[in-house]
Protein backbone atom coordinates (compact mmCIF):
# COMPACT_ATOMS: atom_id res chain seq x y z
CA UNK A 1 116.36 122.77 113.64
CA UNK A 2 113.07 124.34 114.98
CA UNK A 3 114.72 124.62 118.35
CA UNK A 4 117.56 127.09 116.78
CA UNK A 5 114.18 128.82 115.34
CA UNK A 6 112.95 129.27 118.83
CA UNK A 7 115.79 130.87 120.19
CA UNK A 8 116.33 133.57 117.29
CA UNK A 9 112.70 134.01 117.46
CA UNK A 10 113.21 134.80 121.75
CA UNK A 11 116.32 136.69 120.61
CA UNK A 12 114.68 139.14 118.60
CA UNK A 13 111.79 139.43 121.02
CA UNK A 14 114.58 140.28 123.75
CA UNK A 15 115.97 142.83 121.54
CA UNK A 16 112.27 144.32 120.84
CA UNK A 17 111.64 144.10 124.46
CA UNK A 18 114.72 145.82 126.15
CA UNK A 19 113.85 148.83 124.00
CA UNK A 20 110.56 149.66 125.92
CA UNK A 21 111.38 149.89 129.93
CA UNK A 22 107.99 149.17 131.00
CA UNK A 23 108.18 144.92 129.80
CA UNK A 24 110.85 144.39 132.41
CA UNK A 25 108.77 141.21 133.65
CA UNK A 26 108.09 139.87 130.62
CA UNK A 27 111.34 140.92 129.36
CA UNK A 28 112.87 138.60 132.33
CA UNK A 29 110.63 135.84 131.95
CA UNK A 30 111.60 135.47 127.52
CA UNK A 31 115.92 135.74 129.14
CA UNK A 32 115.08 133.03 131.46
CA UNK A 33 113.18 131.09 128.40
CA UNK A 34 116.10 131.70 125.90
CA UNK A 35 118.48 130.64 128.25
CA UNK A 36 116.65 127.26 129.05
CA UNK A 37 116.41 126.42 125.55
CA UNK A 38 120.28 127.56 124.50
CA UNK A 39 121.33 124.92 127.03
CA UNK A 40 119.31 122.35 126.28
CA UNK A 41 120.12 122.83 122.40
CA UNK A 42 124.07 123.18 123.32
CA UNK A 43 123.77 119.90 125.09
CA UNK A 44 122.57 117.86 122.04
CA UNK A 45 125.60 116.71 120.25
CA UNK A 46 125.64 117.76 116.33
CA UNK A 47 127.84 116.88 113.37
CA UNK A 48 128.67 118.46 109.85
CA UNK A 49 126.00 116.90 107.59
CA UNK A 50 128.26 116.92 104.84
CA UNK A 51 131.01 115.46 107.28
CA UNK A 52 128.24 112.64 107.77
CA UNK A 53 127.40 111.40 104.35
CA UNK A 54 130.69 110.52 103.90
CA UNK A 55 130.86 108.73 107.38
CA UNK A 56 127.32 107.63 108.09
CA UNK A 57 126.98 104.03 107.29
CA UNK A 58 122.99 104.40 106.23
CA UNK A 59 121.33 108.01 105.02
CA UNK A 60 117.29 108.26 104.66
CA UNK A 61 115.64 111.04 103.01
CA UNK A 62 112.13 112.04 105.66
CA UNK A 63 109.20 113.94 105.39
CA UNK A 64 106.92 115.07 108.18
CA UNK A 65 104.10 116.62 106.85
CA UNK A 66 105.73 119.12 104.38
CA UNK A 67 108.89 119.54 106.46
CA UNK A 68 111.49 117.50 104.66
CA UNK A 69 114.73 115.98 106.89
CA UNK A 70 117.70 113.92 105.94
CA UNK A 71 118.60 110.62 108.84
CA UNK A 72 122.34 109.47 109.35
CA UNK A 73 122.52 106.41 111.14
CA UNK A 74 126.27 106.89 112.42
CA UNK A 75 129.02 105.44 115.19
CA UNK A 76 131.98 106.99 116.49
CA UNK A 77 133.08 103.47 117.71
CA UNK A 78 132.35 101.63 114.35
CA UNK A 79 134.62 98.82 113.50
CA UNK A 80 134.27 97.01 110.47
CA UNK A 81 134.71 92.48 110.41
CA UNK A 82 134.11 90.11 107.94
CA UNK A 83 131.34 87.24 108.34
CA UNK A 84 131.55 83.68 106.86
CA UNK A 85 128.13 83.43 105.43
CA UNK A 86 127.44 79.67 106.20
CA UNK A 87 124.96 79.32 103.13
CA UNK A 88 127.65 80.23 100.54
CA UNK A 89 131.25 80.43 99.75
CA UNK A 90 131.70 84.64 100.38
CA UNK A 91 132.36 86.32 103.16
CA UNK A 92 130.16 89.45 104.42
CA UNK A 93 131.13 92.67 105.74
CA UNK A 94 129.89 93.69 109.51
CA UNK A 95 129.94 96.55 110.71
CA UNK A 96 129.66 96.93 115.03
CA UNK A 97 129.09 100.05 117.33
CA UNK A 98 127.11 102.10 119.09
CA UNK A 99 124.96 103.86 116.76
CA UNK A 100 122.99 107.06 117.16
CA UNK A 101 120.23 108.43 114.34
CA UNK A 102 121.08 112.00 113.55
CA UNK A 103 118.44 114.56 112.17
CA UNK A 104 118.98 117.35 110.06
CA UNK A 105 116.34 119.67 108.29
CA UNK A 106 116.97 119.66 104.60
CA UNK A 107 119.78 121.36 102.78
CA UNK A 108 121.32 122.06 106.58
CA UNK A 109 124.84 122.11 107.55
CA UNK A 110 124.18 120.62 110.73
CA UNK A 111 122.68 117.34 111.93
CA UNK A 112 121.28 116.25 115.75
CA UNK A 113 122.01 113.62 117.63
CA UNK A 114 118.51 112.31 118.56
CA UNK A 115 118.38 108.60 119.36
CA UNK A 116 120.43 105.82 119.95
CA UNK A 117 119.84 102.44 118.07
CA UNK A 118 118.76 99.42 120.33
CA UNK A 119 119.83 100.80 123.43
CA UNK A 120 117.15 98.61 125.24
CA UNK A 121 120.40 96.09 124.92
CA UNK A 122 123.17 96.69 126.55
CA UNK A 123 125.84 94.57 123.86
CA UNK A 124 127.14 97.04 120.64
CA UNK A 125 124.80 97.27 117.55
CA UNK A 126 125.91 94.81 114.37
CA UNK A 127 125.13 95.43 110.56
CA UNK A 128 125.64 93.57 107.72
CA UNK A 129 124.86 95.59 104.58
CA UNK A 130 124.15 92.27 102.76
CA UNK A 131 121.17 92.41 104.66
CA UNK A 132 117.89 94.14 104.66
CA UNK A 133 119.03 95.83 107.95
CA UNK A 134 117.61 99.31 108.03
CA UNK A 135 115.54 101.25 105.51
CA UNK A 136 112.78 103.97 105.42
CA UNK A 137 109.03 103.46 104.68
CA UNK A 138 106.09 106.62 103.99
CA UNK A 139 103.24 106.35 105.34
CA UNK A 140 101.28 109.27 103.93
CA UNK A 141 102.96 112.18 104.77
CA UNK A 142 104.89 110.33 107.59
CA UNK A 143 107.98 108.33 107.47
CA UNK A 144 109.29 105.62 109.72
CA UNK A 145 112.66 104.45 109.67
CA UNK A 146 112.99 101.09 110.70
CA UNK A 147 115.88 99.49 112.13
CA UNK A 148 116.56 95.47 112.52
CA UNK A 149 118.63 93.40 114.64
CA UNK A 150 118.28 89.62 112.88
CA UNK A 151 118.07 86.96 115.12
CA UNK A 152 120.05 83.41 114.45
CA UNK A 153 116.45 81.68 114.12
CA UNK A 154 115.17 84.15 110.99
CA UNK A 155 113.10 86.59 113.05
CA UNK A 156 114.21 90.20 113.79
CA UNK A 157 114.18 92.05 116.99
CA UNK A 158 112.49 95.81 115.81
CA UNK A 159 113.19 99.26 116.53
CA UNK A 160 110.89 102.36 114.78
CA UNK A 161 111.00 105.70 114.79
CA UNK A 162 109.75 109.15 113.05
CA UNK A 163 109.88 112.80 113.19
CA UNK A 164 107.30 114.39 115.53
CA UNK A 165 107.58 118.08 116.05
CA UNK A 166 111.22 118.61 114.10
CA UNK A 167 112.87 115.57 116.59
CA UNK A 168 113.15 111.81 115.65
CA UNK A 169 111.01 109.55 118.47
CA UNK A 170 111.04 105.97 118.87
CA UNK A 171 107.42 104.70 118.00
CA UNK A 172 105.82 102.75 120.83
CA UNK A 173 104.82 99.28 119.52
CA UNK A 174 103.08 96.13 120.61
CA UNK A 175 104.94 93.32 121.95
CA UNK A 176 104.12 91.14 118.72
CA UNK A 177 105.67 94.58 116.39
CA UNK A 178 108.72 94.55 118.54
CA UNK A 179 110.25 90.90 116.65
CA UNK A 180 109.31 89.80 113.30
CA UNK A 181 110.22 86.91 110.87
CA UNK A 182 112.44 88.55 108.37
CA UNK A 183 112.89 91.92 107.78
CA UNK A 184 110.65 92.63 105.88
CA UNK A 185 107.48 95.14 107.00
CA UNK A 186 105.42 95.92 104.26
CA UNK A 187 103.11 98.64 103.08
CA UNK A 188 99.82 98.40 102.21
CA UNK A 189 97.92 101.52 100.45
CA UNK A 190 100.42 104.05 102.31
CA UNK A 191 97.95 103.23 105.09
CA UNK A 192 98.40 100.39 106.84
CA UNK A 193 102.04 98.02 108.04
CA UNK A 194 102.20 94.33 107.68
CA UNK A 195 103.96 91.68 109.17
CA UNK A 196 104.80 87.78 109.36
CA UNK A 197 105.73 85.88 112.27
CA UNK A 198 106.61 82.16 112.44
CA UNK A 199 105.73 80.93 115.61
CA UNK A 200 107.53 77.61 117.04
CA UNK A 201 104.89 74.86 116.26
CA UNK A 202 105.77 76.31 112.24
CA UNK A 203 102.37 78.36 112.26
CA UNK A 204 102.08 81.03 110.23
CA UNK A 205 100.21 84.03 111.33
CA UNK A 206 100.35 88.07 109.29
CA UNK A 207 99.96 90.74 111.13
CA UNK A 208 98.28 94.07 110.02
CA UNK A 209 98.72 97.22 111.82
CA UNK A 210 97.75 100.76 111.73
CA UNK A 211 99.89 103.81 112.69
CA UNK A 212 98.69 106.45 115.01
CA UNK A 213 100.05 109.60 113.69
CA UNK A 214 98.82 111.73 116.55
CA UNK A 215 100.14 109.35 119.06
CA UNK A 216 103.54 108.05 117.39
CA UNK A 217 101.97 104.84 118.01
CA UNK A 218 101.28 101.53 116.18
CA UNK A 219 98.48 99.45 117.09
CA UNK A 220 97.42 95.83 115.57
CA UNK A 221 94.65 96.05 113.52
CA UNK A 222 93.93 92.53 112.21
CA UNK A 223 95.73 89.03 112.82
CA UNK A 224 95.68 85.96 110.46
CA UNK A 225 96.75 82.52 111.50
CA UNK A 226 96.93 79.41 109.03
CA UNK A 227 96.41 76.26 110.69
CA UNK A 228 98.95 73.17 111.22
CA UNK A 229 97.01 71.84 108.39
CA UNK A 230 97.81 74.79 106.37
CA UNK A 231 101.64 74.42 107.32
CA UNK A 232 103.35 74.21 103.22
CA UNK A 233 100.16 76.77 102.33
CA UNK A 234 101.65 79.41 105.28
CA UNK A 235 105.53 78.72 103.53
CA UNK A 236 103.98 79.47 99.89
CA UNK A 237 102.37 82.54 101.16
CA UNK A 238 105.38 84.15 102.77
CA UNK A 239 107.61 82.83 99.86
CA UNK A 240 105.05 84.98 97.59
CA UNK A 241 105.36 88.03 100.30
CA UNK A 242 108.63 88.40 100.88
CA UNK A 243 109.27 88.41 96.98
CA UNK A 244 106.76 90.49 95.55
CA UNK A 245 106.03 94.23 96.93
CA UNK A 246 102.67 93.85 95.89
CA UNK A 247 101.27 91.19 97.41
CA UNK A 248 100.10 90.92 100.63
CA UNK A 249 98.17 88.93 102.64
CA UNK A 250 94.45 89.68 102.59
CA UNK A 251 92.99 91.25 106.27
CA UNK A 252 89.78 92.24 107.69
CA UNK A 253 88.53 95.90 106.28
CA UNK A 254 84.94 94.95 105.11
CA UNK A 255 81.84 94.56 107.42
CA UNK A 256 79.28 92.20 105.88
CA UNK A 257 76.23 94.19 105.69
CA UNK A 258 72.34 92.70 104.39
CA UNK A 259 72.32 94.36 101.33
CA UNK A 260 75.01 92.37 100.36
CA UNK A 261 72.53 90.65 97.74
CA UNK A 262 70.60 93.83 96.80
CA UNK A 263 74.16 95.18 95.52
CA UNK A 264 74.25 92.39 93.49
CA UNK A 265 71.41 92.31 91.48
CA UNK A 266 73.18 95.53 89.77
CA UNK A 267 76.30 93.21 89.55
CA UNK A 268 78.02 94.76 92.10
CA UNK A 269 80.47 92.69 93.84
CA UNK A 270 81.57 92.90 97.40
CA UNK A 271 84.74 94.97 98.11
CA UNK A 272 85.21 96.03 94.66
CA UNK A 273 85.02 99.37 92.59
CA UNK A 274 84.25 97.55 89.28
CA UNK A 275 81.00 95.87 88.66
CA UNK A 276 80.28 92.90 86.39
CA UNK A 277 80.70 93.61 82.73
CA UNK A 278 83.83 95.62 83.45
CA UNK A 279 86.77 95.26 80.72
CA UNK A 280 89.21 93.13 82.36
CA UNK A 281 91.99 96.17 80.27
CA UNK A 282 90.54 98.89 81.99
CA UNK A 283 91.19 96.90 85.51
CA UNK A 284 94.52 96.33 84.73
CA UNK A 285 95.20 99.93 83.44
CA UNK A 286 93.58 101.39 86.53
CA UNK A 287 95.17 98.95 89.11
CA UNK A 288 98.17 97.58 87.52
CA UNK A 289 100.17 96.24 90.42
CA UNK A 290 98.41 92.47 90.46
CA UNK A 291 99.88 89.14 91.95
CA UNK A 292 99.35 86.68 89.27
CA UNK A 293 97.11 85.94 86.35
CA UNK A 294 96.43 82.84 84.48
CA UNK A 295 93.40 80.39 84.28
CA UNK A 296 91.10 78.19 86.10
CA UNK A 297 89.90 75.38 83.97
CA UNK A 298 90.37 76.67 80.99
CA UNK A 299 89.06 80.77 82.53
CA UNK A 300 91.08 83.47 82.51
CA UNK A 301 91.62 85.13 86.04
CA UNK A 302 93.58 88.41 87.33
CA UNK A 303 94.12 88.35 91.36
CA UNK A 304 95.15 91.07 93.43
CA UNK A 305 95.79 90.67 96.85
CA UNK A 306 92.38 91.51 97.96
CA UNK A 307 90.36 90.57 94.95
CA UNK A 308 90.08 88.25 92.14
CA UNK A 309 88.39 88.79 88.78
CA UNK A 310 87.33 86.00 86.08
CA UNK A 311 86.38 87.22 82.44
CA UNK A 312 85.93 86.21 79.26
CA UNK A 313 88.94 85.35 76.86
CA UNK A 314 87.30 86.63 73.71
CA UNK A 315 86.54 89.98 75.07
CA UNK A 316 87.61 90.22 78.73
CA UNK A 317 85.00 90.99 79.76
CA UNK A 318 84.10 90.71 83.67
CA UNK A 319 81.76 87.75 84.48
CA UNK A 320 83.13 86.68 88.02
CA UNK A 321 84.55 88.32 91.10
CA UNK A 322 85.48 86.55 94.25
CA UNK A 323 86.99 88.03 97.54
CA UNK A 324 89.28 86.10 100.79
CA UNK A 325 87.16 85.39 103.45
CA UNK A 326 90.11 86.74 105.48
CA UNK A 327 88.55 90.41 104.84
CA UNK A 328 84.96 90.01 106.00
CA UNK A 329 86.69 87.26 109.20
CA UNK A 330 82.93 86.17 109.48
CA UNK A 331 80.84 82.55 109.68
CA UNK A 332 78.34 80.96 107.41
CA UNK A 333 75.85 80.89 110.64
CA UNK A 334 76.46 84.84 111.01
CA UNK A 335 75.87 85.21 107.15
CA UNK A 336 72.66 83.37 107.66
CA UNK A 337 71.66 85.34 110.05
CA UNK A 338 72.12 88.18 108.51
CA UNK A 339 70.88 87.00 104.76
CA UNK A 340 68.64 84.84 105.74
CA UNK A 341 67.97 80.89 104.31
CA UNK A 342 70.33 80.18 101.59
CA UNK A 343 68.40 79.35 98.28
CA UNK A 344 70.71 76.44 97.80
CA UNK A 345 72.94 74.76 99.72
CA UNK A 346 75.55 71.58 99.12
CA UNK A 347 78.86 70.55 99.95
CA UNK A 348 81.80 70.51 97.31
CA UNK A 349 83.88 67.83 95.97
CA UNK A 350 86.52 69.93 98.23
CA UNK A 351 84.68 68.98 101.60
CA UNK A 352 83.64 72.67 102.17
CA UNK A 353 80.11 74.19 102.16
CA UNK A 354 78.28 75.98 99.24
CA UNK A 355 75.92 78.18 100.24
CA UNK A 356 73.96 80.10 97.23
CA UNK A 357 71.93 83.32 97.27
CA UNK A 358 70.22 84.48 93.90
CA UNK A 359 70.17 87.94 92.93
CA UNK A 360 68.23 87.80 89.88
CA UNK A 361 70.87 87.41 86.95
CA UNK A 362 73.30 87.15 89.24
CA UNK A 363 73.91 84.67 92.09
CA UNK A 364 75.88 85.31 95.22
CA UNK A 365 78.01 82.19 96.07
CA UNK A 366 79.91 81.49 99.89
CA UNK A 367 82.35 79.05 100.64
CA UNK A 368 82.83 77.75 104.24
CA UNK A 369 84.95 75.37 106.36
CA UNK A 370 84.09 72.54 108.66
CA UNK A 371 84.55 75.12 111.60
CA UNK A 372 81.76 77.24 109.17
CA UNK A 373 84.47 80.22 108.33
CA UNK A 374 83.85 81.58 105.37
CA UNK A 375 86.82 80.98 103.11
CA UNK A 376 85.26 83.01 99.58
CA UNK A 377 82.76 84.79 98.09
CA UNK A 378 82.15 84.67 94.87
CA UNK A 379 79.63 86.90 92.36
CA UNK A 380 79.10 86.13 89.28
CA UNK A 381 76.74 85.73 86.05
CA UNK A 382 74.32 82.90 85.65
């Protein structure tokens, strides 16, 4: 890899150098260099990469930038066992060892040993292929590969890692990354990570995080919790998440600002690129990766993770748009604040609070709890 680049590179400058008798010193001090790097490199144990896709029990296609790599996840010691699966009447292959993550550039003959998986444990490594164990995800022009160890109680004990300067690093995580429920870690926008956890009182809570290229690091961004209350609503949610690579759950990237109503009058809704009056066809064509669509007494709706649109059946056109509180993570007291007195104001036949701000032919509408979190809000047509 780059490191067998660096020593041809010093090789050549030797050869250049020995030629003129008056770089002696630095002549010396590019010897001494190449012969630091040789033994490092000869230390680093490598296999035959086509030796390894025959033997490697996972293979990843990476990118760093515009450098691509191929990543063998491979054990000398691997023995292979069939598991019972308790839930049906089959029996799954295991595989168990000590496994390493080899690197090779693309289209090379030879492949580095660079990591070895979970070796924050002393006990072997165990996969079952049945299982969502280890795959790759992109993240622009990055990509991680993550690795799972599954737990007996449904969460999943983490391990990351990426190419950073031609070598595969483990990525340096926050405790709450490092076990998930699942395996599942989604990607949102080929931005951001997300992740659910079930904690012990049967709390749901979805993580969002953000991935410090620079720093091979990945740092929380946002945290959603549903309540005891919302216990079956937290179940439906991950049921929805786990299913559908679309969907995720809805997190904080919008900063409630006071023109908020001025935006409106022009029918332009919060968090959306597509004003009032849009053709609910040119949404779809634009942005066709949606959750669900269907209708809410007796109007038709199209939700996205983020955003939900209500138009007209006849000629779908846009009249409504309503956004998750969970992405402006703000109060009706804080709205007030900022928007001043609502110009109406009344509770629902759902217990929560409507709050009501006109905007000439338009009237900006937001829903809050008892606690006063806002919950939705809601543009839409007279």
């Amino acid at each position: 890899m780059r490191k067998f680049i660096y020593i041809i590179s010093l090789m050549m400058l030797s050869s250049a150098l020995a030629s003129c008798s008056n770089e002696t010193k630095a002549l010396d001090a590019e010897n001494t260099q190449l012969k630091a790097a040789s033994a490092e490199l000869s230390n680093i144990e490598k296999r035959d990469t086509i030796w390894l896709k025959d033997q490697a029990l996972y293979q990843f296609e990476a990118v760093e930038g515009s450098d691509e790599y191929t990543v063998f996840i491979y054990a000398d010691d691997e023995q292979a066992t069939l598991n019972e699966d308790k839930n049906a009447s089959s029996k799954n292959q295991a595989f168990t060892g000590d496994y390493s993550l080899y690197l090779a550039e693309k289209g090379s003959d030879v492949a580095y040993k660079q990591a070895e998986v979970g070796r924050d444990d002393t006990s072997a490594f165990t996969f079952n292929p049945s299982l969502n164990q280890a795959y790759s995800i992109n993240l622009d022009n990055n990509t991680i590969i993550v690795v799972l160890q599954p737990n007996e109680n449904g969460s999943s004990k983490v391990y990351l890692y990426t190419i950073k300067d031609g070598e595969l690093k483990k990525i340096s995580t926050e405790d709450k990354m490092k076990t998930i429920f699942g395996t599942e870690i989604k990607v949102i926008n080929q931005n951001y990570l997300q992740t659910a956890h079930l904690q012990e009182n049967k709390v749901w809570k979805f993580i969002t995080w953000e991935y410090n290229e620079a720093q091979s690091t990945i740092n929380k961004l946002d945290e959603s919790q549903l309540n005891e209350k919302e216990i079956s609503e937290g179940e439906d949610w991950y049921q929805k998440w786990s299913e559908q690579k679309e969907f995720y759950y809805p997190f904080h990237n919008i900063e409630l600002s006071s023109d908020i109503v001025e935006k409106a009058k022009h029918g332009i809704p919060l968090g959306s690129p597509y004003p009032i009056g849009t053709n609910i066809a040119n949404i779809k064509k634009s942005e066709p990766n949606f959750m669900e669509e269907g209708f809410i007494k007796e109007t038709p709706y199209l939700m996205y993770p983020e955003i939900t649109y209500y138009y007209e059946k006849s000629t779908g056109t846009v009249t409504a748009v309503s956004i998750p509180g969970e992405r402006v993570k703000t109060t009706i007291e804080n709205v007030k604040q900022l928007l001043g007195k609502p110009d109406r104001e009344e509770k629902t036949s759902e217990g929560e609070t409507q709050s009501v701000y006109n905007a000439d032919k338009y009237i900006v509408e937001i829903l809050s709890g008892e606690s006063g979190k806002v919950s939705t809000i809601y543009l839409a047509k007279k």
